[in-house]
C-alpha atoms as a PDB file:
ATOM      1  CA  UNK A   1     110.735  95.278  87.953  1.00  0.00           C
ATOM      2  CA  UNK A   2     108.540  92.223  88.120  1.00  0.00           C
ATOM      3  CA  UNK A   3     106.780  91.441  90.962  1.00  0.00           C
ATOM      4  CA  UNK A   4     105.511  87.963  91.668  1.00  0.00           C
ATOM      5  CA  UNK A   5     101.587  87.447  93.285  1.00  0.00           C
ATOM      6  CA  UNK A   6     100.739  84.045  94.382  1.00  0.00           C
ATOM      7  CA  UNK A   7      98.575  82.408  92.071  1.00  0.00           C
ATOM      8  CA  UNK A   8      95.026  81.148  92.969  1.00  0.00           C
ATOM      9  CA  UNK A   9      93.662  78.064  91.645  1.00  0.00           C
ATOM     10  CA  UNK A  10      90.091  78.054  90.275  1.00  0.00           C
ATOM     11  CA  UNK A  11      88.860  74.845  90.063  1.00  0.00           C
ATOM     12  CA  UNK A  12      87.006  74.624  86.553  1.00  0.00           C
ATOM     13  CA  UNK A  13      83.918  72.525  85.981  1.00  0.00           C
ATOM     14  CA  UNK A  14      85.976  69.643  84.799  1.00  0.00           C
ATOM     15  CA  UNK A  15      87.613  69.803  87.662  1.00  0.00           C
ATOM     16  CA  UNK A  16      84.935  69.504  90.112  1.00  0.00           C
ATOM     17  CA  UNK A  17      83.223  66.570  88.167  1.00  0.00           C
ATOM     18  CA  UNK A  18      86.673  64.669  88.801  1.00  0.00           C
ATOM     19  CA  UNK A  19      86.514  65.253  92.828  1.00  0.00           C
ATOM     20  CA  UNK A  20      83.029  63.985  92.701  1.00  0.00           C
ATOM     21  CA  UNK A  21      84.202  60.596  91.324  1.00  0.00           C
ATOM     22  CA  UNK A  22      86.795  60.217  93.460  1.00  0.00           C
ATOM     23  CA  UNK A  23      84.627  61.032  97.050  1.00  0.00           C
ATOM     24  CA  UNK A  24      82.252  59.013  95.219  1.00  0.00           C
ATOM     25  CA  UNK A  25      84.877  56.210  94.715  1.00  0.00           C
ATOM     26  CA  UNK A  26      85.637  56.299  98.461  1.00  0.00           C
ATOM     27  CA  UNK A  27      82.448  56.163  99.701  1.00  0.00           C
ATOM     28  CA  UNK A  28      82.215  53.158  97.977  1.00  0.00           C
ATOM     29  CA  UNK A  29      85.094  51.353  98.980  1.00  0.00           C
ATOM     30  CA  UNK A  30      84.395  51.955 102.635  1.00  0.00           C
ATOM     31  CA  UNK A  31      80.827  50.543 102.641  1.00  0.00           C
ATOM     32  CA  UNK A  32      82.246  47.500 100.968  1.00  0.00           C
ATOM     33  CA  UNK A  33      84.780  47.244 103.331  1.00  0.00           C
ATOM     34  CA  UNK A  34      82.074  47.405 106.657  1.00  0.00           C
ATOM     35  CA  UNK A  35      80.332  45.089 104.878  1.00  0.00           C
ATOM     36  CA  UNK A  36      82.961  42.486 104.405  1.00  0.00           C
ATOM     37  CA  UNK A  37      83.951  42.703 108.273  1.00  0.00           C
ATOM     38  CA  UNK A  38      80.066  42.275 109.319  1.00  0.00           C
ATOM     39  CA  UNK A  39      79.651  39.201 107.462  1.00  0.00           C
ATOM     40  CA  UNK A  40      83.075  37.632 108.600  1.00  0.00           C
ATOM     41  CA  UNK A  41      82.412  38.000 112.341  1.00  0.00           C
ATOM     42  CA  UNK A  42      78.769  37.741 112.525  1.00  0.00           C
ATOM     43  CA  UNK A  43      77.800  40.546 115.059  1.00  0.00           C
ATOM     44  CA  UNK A  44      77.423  43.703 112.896  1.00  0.00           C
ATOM     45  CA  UNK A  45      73.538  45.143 112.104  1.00  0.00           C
ATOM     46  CA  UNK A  46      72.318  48.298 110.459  1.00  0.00           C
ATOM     47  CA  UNK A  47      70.910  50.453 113.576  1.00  0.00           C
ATOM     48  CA  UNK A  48      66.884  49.421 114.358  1.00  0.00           C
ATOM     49  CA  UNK A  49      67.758  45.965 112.932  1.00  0.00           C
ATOM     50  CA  UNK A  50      66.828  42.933 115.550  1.00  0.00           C
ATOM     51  CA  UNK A  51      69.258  39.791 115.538  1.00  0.00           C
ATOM     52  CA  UNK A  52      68.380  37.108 117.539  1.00  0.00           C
ATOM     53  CA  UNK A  53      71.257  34.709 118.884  1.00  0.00           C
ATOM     54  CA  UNK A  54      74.735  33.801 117.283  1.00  0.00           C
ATOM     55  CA  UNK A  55      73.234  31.594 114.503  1.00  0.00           C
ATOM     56  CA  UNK A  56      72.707  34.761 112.441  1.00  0.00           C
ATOM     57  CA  UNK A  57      68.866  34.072 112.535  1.00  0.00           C
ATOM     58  CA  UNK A  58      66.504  37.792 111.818  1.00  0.00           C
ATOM     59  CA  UNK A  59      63.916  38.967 114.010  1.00  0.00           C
ATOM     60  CA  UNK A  60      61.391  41.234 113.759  1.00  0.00           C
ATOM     61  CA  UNK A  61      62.699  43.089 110.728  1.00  0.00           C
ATOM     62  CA  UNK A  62      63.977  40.201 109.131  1.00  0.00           C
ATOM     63  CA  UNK A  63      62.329  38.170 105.837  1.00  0.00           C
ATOM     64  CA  UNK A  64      58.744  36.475 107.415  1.00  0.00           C
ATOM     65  CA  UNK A  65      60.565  34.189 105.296  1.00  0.00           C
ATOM     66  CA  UNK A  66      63.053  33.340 107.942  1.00  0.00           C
ATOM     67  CA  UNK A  67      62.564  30.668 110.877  1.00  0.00           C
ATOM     68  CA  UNK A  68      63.158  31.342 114.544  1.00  0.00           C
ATOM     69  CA  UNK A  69      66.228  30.032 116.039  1.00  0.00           C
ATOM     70  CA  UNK A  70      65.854  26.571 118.032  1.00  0.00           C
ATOM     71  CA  UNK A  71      66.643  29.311 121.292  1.00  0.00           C
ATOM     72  CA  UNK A  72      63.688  31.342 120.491  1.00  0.00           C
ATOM     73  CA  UNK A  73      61.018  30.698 123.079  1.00  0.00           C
ATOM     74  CA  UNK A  74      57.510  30.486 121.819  1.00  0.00           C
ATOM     75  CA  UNK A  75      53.811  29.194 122.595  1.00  0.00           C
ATOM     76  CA  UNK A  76      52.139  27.242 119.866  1.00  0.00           C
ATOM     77  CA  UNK A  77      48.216  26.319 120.714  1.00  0.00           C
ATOM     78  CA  UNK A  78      47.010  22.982 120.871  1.00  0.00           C
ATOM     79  CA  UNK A  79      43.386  22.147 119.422  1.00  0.00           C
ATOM     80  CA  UNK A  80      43.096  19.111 120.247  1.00  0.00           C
ATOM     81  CA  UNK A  81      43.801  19.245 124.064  1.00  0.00           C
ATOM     82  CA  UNK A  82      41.425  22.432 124.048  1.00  0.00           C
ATOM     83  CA  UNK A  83      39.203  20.221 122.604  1.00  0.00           C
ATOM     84  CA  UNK A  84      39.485  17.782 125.657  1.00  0.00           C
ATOM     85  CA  UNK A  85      39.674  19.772 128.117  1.00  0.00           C
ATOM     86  CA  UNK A  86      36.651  21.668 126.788  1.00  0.00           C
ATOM     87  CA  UNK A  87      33.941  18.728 126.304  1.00  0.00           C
ATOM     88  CA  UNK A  88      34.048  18.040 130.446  1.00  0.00           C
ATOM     89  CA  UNK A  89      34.128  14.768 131.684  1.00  0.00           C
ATOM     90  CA  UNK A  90      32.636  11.657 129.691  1.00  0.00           C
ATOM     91  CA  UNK A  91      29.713   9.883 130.516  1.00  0.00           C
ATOM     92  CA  UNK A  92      29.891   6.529 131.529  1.00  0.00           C
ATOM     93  CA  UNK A  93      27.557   3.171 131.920  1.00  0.00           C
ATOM     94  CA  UNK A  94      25.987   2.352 134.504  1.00  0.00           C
ATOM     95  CA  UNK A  95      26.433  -1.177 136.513  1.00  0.00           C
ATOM     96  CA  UNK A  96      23.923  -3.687 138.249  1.00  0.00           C
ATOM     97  CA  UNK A  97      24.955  -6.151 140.699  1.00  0.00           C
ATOM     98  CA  UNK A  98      23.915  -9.939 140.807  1.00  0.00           C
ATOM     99  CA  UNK A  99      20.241 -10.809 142.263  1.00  0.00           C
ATOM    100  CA  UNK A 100      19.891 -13.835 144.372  1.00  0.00           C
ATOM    101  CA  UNK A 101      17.153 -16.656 143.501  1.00  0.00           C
ATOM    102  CA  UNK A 102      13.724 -15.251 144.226  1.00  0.00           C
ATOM    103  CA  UNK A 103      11.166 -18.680 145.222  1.00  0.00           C
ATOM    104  CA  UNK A 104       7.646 -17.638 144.972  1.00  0.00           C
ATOM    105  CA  UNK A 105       4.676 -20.058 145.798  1.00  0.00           C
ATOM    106  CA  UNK A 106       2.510 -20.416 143.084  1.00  0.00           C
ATOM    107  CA  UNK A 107      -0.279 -17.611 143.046  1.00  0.00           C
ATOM    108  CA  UNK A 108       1.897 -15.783 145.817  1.00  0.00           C
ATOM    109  CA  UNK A 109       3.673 -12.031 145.279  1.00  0.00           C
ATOM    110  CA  UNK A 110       6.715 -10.144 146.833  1.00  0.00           C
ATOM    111  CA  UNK A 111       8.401  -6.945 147.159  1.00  0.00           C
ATOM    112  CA  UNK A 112      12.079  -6.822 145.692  1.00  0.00           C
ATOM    113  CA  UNK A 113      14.049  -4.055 146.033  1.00  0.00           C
ATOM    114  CA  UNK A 114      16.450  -3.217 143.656  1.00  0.00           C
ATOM    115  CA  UNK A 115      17.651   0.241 144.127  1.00  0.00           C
ATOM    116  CA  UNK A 116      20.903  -0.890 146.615  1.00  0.00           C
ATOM    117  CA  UNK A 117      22.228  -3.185 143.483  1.00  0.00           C
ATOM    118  CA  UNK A 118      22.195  -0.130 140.838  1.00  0.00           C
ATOM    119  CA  UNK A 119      25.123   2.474 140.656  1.00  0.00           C
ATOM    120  CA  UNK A 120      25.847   5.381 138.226  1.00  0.00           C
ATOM    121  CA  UNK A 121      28.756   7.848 138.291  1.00  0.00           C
ATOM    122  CA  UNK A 122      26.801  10.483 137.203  1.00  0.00           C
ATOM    123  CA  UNK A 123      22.738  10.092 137.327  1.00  0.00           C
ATOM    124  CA  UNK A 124      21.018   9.462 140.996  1.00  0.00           C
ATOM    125  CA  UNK A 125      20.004   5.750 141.383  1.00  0.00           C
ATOM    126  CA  UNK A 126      16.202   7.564 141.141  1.00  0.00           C
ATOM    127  CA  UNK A 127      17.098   8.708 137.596  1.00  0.00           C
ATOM    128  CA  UNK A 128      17.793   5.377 136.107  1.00  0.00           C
ATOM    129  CA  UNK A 129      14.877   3.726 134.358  1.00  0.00           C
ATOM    130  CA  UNK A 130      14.184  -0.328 134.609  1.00  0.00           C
ATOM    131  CA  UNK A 131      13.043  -2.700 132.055  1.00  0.00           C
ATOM    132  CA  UNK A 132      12.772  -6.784 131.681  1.00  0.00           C
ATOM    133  CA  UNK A 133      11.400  -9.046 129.955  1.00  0.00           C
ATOM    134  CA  UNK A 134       9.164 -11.599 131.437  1.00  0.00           C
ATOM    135  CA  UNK A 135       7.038 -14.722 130.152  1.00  0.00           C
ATOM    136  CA  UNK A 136       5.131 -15.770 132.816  1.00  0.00           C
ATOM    137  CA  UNK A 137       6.323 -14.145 136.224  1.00  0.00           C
ATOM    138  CA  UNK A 138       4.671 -10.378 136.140  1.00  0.00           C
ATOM    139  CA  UNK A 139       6.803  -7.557 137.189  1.00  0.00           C
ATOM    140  CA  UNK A 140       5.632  -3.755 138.054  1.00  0.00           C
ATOM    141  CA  UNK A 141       7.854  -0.993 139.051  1.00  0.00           C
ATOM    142  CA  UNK A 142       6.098   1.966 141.151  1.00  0.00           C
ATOM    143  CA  UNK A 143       8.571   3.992 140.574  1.00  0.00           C
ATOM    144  CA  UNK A 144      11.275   3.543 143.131  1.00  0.00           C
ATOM    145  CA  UNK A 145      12.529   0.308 141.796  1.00  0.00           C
ATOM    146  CA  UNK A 146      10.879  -1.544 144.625  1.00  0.00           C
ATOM    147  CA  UNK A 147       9.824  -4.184 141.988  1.00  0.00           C
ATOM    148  CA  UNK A 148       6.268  -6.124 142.478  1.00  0.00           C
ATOM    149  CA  UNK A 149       6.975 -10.007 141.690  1.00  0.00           C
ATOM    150  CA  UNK A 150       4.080 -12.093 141.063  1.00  0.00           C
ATOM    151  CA  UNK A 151       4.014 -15.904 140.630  1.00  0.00           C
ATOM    152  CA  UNK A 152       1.646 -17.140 138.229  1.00  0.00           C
ATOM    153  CA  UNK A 153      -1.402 -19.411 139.376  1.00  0.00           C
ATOM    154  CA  UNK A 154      -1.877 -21.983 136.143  1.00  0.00           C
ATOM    155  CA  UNK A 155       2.210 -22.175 135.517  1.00  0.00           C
ATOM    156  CA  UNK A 156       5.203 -23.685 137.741  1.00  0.00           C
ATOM    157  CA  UNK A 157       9.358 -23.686 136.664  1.00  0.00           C
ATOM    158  CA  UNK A 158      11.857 -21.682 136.601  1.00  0.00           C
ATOM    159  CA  UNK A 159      11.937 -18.230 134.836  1.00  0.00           C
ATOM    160  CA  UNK A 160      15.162 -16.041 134.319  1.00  0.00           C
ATOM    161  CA  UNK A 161      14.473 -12.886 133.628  1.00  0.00           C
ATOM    162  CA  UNK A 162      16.451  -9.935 132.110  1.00  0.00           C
ATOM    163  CA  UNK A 163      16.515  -6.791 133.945  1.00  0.00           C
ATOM    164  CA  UNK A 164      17.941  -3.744 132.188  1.00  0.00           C
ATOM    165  CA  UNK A 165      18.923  -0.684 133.426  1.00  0.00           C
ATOM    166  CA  UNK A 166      19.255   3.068 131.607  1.00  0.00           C
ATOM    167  CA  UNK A 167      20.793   6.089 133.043  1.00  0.00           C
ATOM    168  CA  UNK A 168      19.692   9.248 131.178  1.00  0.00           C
ATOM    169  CA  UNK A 169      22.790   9.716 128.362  1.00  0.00           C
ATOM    170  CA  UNK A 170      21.066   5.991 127.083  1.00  0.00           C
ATOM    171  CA  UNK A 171      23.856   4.172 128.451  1.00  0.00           C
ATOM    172  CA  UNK A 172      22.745   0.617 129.706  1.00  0.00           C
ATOM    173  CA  UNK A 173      23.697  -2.142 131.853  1.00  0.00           C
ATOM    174  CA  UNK A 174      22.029  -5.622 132.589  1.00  0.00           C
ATOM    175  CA  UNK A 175      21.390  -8.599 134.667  1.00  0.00           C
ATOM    176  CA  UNK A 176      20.043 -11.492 135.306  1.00  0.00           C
ATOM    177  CA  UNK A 177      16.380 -11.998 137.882  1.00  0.00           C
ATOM    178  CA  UNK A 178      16.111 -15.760 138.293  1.00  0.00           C
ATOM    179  CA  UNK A 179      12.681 -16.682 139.601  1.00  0.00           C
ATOM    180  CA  UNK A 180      11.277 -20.081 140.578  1.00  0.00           C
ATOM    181  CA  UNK A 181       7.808 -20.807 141.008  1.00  0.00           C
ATOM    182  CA  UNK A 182       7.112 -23.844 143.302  1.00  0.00           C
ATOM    183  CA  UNK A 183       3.354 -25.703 143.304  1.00  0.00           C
ATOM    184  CA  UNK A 184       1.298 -25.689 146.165  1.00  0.00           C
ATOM    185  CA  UNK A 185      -0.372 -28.903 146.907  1.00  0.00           C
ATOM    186  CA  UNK A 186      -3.858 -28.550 147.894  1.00  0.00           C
ATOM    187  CA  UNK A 187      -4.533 -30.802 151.159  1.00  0.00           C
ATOM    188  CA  UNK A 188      -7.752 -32.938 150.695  1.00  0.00           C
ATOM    189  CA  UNK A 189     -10.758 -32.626 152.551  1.00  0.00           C
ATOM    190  CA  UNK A 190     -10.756 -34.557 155.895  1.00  0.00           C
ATOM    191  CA  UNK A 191     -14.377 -37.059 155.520  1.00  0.00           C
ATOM    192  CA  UNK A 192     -15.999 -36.411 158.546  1.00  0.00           C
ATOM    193  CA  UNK A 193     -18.375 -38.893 160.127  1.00  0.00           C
ATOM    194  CA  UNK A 194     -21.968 -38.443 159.558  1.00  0.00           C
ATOM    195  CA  UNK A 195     -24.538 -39.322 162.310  1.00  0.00           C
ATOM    196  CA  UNK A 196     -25.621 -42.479 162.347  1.00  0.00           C
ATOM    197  CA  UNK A 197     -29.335 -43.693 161.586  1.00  0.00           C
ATOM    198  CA  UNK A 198     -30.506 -47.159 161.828  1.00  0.00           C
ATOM    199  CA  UNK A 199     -33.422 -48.387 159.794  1.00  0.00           C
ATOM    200  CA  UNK A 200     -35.730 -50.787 161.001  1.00  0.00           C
ATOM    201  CA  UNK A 201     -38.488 -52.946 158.874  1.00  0.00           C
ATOM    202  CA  UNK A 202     -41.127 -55.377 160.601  1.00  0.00           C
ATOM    203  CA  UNK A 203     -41.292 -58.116 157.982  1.00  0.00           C
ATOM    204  CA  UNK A 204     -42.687 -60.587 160.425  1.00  0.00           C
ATOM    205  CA  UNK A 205     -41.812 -64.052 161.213  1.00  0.00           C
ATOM    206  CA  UNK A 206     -40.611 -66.310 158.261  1.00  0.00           C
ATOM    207  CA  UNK A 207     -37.674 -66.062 156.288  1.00  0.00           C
ATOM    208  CA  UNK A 208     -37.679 -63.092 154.159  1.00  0.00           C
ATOM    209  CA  UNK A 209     -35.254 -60.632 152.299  1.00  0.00           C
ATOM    210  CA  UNK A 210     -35.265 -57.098 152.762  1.00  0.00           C
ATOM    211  CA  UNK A 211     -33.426 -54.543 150.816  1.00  0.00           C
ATOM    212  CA  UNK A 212     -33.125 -50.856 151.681  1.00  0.00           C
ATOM    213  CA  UNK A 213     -32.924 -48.508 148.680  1.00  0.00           C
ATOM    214  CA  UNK A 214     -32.493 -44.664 148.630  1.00  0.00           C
ATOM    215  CA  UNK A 215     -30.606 -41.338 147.707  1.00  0.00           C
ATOM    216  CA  UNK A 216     -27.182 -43.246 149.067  1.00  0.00           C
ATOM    217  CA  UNK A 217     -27.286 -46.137 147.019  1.00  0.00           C
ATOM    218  CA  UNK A 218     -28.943 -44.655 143.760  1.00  0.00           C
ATOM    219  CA  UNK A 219     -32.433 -46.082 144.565  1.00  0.00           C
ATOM    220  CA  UNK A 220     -30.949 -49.658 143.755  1.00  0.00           C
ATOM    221  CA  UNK A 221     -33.574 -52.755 143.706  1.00  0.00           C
ATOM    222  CA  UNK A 222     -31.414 -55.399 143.110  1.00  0.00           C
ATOM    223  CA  UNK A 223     -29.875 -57.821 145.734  1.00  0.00           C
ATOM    224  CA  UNK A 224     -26.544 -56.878 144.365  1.00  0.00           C
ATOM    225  CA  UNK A 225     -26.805 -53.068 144.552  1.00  0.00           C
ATOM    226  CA  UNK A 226     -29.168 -52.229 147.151  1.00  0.00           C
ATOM    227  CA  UNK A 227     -28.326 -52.730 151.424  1.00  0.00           C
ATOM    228  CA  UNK A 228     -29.709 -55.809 152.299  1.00  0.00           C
ATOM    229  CA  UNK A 229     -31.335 -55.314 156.008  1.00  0.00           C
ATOM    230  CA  UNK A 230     -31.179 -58.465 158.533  1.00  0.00           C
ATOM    231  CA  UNK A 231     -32.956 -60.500 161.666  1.00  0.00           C
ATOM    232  CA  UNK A 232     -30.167 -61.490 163.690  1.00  0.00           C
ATOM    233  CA  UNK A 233     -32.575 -62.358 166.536  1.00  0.00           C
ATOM    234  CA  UNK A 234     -35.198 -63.708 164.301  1.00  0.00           C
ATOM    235  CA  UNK A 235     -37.567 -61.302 165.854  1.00  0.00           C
ATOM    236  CA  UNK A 236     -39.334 -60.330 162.439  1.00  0.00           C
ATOM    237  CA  UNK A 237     -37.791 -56.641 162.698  1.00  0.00           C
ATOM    238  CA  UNK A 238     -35.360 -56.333 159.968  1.00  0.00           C
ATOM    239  CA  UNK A 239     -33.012 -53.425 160.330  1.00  0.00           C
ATOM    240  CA  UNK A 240     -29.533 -51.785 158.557  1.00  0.00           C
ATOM    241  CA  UNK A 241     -27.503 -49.289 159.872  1.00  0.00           C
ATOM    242  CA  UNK A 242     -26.431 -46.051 157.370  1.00  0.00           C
END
């Protein structure tokens, strides 16, 4: 009597190389399939992958090829408006008003003060420092730009002089000091009246001329140049008065 067993299949080693390829061959397919699908809709990433926004732009993991998508929020530095902000405010000139006409007598002097016409934004009016240049009137500054005018005593006109003013960053500013030196006129003496003295010569009766000569007339002793002295009562006394 024959009695069937069930048979058991050993795989041999042919056998088992042919089930590789084909769990190999399925592996394969399914990777290229989830591949495909991520690329058509746009969404898929491998896990600890960063995708920023729906334009398919990489982060962090990405190619630092790559550029940022326009939604991307970032915060670029700016030298040049360090720059500014770092060199503090500018400096700037200084200004001078317009002087009035200063009329000085001849030989005479003045006080002028110019310290109300200056103005800096950033020195003290006590920090600026005054120059000019002068031909005939002489200027002197103390210190506190009370200037010392004074008029010369041999010239008279009219002098306009440059005053210049420098705040401490060399900055400058200007204007113009017009001075006009008038002449004095010197009165003349007033004569006053000497005293009086009459001189008197006893000639004696007869006609005669007398002339009187001295210091006032030069010591003259001619008709012409000397005083001639007279007898108007024919008494003999001649006399002149000097």
């Amino acid at each position: 009597m024959h009695t069937s067993r069930p048979s058991l299949w050993i795989p041999t080693v042919p056998a088992f190389a042919t089930l590789a390829k084909v769990w190999v061959a399925l592996v394969v397919g399914l990777l290229v399939a989830a591949c495909g699908s991520a690329s058509a809709g746009g969404g898929y990433a491998l896990p600890g992958v960063d995708v920023a926004g729906g334009d398919g732009a990489i982060g962090k993991d990405a190619n630092p090829t790559e550029t940022a998508s326009p939604d991307a929020t970032a915060t670029v530095a700016d030298p040049a408006a360090d720059a500014i902000v770092d060199a503090g405010p500018s400096n700037t000139a200084p200004t001078f008003d317009d002087l009035s006409v200063l009329s000085l007598d001849q030989g005479s002097s003045t006080t002028l003060n110019v310290a109300p016409f200056l103005h800096d934004a950033q020195d003290p009016v006590a920090k600026l420092k005054l120059s000019w240049s002068a031909k005939h009137v002489a200027l002197k500054d103390p210190g506190d730009h009370k200037l010392y005018v004074v008029a010369p005593t041999t010239w008279t006109g009219t002098e306009p002089i440059e005053l210049t003013v420098t705040d401490t960053a060399g900055a400058t500013a200007a204007t113009m000091l017009t001075v006009v030196v008038k002449p004095v006129t010197v009165p003349q003496p007033v004569p006053t009246e000497c005293g009086k003295h009459t001189f008197t010569y006893k000639a004696g009766a007869g006609s005669h001329t007398v002339l009187l000569s001295g210091s006032f007339n030069g010591w003259a002793n001619t008709a012409d140049k000397a005083d001639a002295m007279t007898d108007p009562g024919s008494t003999g006394t001649y006399a002149v008065v000097k």
